[in-house]
C-alpha atoms as a PDB file:
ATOM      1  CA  UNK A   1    -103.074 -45.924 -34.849  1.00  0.00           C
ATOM      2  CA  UNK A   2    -102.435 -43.977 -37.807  1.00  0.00           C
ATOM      3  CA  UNK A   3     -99.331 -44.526 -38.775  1.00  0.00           C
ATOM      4  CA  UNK A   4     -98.280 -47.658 -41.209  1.00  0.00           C
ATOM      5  CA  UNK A   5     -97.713 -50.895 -40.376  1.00  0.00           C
ATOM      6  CA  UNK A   6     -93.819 -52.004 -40.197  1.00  0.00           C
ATOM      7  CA  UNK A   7     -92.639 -55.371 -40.417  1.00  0.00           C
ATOM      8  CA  UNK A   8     -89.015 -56.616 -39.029  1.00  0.00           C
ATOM      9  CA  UNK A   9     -87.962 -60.302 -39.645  1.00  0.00           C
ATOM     10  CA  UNK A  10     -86.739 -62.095 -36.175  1.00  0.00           C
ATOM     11  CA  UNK A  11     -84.752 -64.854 -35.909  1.00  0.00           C
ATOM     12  CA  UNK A  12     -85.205 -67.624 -34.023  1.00  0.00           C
ATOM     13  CA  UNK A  13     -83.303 -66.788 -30.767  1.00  0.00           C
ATOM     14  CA  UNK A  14     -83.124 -63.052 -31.435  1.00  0.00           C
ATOM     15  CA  UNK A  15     -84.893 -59.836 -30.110  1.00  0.00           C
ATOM     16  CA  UNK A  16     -85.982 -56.819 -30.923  1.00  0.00           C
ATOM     17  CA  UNK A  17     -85.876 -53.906 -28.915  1.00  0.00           C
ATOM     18  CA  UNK A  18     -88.101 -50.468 -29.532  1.00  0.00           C
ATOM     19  CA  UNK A  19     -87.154 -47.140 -27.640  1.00  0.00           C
ATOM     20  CA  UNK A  20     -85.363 -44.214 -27.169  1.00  0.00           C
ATOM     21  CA  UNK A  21     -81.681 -45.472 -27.179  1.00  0.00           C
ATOM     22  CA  UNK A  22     -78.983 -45.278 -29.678  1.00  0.00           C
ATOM     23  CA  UNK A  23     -78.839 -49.227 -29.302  1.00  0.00           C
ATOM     24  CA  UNK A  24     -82.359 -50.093 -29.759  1.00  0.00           C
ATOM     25  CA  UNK A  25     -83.724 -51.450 -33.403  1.00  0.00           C
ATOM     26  CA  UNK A  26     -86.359 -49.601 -33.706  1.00  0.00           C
ATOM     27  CA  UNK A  27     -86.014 -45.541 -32.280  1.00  0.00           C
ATOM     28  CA  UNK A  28     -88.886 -43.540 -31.267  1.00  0.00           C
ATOM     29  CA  UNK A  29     -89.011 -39.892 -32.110  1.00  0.00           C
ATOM     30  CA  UNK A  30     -89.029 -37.798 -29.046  1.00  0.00           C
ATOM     31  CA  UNK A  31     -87.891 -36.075 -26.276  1.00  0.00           C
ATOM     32  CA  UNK A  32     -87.747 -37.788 -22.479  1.00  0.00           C
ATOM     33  CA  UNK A  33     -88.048 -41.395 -23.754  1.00  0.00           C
ATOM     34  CA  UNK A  34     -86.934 -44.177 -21.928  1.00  0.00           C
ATOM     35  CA  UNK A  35     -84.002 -46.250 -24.059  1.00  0.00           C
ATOM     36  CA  UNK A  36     -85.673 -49.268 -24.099  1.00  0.00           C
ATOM     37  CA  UNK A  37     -89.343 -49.319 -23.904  1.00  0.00           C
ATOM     38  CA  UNK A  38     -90.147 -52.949 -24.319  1.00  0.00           C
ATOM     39  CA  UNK A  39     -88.321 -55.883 -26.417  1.00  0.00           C
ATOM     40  CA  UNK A  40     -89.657 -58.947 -29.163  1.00  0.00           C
ATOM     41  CA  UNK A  41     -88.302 -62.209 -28.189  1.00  0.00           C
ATOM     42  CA  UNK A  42     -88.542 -65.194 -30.726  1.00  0.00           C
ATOM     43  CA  UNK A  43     -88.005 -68.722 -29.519  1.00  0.00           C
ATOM     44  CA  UNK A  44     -88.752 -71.400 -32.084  1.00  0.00           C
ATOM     45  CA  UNK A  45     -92.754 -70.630 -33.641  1.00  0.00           C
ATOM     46  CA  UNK A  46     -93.408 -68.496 -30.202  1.00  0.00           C
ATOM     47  CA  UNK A  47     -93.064 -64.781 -30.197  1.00  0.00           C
ATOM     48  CA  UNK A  48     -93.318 -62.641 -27.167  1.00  0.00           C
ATOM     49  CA  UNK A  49     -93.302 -58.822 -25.819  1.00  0.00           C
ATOM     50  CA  UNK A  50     -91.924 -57.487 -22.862  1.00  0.00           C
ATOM     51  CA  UNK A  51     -92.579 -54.062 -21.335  1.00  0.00           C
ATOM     52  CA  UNK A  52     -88.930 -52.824 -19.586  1.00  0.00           C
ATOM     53  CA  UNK A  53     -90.017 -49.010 -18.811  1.00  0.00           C
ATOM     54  CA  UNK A  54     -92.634 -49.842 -16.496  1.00  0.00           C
ATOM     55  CA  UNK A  55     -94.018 -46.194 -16.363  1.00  0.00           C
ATOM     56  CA  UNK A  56     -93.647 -46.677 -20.650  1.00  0.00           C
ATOM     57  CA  UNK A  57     -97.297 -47.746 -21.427  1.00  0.00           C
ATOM     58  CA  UNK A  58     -97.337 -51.096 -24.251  1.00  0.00           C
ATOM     59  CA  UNK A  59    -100.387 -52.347 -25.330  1.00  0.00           C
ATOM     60  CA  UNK A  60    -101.295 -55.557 -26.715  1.00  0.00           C
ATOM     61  CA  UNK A  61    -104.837 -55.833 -28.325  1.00  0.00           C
ATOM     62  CA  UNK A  62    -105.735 -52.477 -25.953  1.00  0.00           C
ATOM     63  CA  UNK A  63    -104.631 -54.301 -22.744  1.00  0.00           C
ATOM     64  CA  UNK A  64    -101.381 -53.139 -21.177  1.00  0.00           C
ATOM     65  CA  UNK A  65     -98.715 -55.479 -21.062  1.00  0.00           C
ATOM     66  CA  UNK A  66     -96.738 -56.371 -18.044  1.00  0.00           C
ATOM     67  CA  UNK A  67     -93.249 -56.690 -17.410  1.00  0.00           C
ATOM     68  CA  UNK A  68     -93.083 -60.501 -17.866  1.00  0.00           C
ATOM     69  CA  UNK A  69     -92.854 -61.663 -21.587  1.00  0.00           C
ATOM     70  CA  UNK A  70     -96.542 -62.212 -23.068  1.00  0.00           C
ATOM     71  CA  UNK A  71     -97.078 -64.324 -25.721  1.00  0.00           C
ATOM     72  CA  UNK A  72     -97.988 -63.303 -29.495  1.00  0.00           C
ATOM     73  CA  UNK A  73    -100.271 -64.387 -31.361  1.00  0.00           C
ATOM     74  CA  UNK A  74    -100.834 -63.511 -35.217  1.00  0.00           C
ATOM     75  CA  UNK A  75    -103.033 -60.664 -35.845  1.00  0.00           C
ATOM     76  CA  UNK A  76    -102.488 -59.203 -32.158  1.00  0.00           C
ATOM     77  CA  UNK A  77    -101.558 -55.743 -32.608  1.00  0.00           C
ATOM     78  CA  UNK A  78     -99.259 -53.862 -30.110  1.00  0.00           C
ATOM     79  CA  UNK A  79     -98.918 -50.556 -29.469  1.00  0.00           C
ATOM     80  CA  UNK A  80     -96.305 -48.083 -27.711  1.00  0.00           C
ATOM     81  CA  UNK A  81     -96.903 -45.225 -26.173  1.00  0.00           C
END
């Protein structure tokens, strides 16, 4: 999209976790959002997304994401929303 480009360090082990929700890392502006929308997992070198809303689209390289964890890879670009 538009906006710019953001970039959040993850551990290996941790998560990151985009929504609506006073808990989540990363809050979306809005009204009506779900509190988690999807989460970043990092195990070791592998990174992977995971939609939770599943009426929340998230979409990896233009495809939508399911709600199993897909892998990363670098220069894949996700979007919410």
């Amino acid at each position: 999209g538009a906006g710019r480009p953001a970039a959040h360090p993850l551990a290996d082990g941790g998560e990151f976790v985009v929504g609506g929700g006073d808990g989540c890392h990363l809050r979306l502006p809005g009204s009506g959002l779900p509190a988690a929308v999807c989460r970043f997992a990092r195990a070791g070198d592998a990174v992977t997304v995971r939609r939770l809303d599943p009426a929340f689209p998230v979409l990896v390289n233009g495809g939508l994401a399911g709600m199993n964890p897909l892998p990363l890879a670098p220069g894949d670009r996700v979007a919410v929303g």
